[in-house]
Protein backbone atom coordinates (compact mmCIF):
# COMPACT_ATOMS: atom_id res chain seq x y z
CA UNK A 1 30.83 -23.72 138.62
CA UNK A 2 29.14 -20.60 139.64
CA UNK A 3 30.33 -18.71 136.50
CA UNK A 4 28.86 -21.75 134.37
CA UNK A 5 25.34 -21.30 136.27
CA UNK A 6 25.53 -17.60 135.41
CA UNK A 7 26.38 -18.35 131.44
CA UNK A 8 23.20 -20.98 132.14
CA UNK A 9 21.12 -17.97 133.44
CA UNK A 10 22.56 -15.27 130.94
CA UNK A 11 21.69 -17.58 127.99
CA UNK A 12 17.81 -18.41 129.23
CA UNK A 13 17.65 -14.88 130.10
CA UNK A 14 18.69 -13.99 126.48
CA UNK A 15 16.76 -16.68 125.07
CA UNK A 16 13.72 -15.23 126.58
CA UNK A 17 14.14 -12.40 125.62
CA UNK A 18 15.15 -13.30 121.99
CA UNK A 19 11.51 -15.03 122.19
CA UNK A 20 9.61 -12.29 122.85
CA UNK A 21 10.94 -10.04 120.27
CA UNK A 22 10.08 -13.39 118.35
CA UNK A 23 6.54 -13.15 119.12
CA UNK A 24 6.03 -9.43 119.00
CA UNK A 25 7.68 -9.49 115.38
CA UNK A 26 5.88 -12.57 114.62
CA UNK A 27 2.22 -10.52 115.54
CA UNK A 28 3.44 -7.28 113.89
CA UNK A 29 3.85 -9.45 110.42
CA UNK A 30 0.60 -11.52 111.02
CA UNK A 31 -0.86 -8.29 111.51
CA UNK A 32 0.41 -7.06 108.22
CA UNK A 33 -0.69 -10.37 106.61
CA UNK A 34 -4.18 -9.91 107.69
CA UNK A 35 -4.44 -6.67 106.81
CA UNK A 36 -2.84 -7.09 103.48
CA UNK A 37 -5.03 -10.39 102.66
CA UNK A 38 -7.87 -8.17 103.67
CA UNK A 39 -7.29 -5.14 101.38
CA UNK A 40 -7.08 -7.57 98.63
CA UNK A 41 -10.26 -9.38 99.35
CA UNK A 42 -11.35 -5.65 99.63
CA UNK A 43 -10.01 -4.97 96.22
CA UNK A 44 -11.57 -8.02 94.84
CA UNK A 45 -15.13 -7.50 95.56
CA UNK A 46 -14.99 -3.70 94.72
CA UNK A 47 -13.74 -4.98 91.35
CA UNK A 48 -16.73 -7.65 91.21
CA UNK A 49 -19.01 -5.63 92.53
CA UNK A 50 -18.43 -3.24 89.53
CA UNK A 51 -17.94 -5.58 87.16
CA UNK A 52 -21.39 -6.83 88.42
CA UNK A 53 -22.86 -3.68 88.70
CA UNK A 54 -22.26 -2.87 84.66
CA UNK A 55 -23.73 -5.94 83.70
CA UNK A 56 -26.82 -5.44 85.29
CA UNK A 57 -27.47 -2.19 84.04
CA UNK A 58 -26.77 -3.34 81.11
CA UNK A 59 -29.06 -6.08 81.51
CA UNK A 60 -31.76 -3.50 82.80
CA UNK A 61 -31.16 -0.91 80.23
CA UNK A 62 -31.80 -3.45 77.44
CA UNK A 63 -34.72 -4.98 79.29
CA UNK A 64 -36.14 -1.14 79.40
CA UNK A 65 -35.28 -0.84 75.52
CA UNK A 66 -37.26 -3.98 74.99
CA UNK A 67 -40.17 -2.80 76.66
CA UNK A 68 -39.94 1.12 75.92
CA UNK A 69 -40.00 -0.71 71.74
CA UNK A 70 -42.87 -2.98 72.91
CA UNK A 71 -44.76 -0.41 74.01
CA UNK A 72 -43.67 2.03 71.04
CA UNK A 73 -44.89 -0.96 68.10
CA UNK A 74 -48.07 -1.54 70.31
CA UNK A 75 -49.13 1.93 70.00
CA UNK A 76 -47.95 2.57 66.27
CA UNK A 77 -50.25 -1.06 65.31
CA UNK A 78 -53.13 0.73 67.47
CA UNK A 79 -52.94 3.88 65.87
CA UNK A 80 -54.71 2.69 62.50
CA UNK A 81 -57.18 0.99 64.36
CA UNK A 82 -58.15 3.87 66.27
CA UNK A 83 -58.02 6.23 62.39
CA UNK A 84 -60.10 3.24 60.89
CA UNK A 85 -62.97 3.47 64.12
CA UNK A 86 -62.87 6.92 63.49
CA UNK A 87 -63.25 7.40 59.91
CA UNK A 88 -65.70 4.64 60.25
CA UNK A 89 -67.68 6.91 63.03
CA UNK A 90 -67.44 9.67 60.40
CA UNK A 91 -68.70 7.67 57.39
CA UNK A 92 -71.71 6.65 59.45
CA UNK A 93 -72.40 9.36 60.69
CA UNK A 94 -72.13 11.11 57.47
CA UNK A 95 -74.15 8.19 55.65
CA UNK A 96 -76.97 8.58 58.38
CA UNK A 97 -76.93 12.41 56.80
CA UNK A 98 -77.50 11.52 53.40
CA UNK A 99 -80.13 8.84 53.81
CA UNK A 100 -82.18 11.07 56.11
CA UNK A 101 -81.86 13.87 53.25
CA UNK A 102 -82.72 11.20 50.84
CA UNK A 103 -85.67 10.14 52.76
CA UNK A 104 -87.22 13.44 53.36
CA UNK A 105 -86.44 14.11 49.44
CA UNK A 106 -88.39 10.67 48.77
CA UNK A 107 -91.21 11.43 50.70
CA UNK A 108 -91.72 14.88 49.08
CA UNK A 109 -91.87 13.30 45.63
CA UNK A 110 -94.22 10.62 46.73
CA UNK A 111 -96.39 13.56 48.60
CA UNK A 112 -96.05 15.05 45.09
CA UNK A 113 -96.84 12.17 43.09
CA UNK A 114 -100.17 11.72 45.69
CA UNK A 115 -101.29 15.12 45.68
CA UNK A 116 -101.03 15.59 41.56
CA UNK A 117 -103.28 12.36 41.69
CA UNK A 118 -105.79 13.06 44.15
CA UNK A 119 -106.06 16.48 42.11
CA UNK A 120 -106.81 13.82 39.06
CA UNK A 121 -109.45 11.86 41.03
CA UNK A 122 -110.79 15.12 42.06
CA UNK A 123 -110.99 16.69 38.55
CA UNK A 124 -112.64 13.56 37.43
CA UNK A 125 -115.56 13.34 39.86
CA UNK A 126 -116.18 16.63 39.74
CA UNK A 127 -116.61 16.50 35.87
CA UNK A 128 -118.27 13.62 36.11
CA UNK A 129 -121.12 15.05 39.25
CA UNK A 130 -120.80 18.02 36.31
CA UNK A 131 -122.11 15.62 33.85
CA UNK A 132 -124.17 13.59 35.96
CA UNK A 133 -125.82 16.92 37.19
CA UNK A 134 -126.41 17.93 34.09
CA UNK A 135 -128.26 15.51 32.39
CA UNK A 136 -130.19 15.40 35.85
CA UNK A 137 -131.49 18.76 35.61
């Protein structure tokens, strides 16, 4: 009887014990579990993050293509615009020359034309005073 109580005692004893190597294994691999699980998941989002990453630089470097072009087409239509405003400037301005030339030109012929008339007139009414005189006297 007393050697069956010990075997009882012996085998809880043991079965304690046997259940706390139980537990400390089990938490050792649970451990490792979580850790594992978590290197993956770490694994994983470096990967997407990446894999994200590339896209949207790619997505930006086209976008700054795009407008860098934009930009590049807006300036090369504005370029003949700006050449036609200035030629345009030029040909006024050089128009503006001419016709003032032409002008002063004009109104030294018609000064001309006047004075070679009045000179005319002139002759005339002094020959004709000359012949009015001279049947007067």
């Amino acid at each position: 009887r007393r050697l069956a109580r010990a075997r009882e005692r012996a085998t809880l004893v043991q079965a304690l014990w046997r259940m706390r190597l139980a537990k400390r294994s089990y938490g050792e691999d649970y451990d490792r579990v979580v850790r594992a699980q978590a290197l993956a998941r770490r694994w994983r989002a470096v990967r997407d993050y990446r894999l994200a990453r590339r896209r949207i630089l790619t997505v930006q470097s086209l976008w700054r293509g795009r407008q860098k072009r934009t930009k590049y087409e807006r300036c090369r239509r504005a370029i003949p615009r700006a050449q036609a405003v200035g030629r345009g400037f030029l040909a006024r301005r050089a128009y503006g020359i001419v016709r003032r030339g032409f002008v002063r030109l004009q109104a030294l012929l018609r000064m001309r034309v006047q004075q070679r008339a009045y000179a005319r007139e002139i002759a005339c009414v002094v020959s004709c005073q000359a012949f009015v005189r001279g049947r007067l006297a």
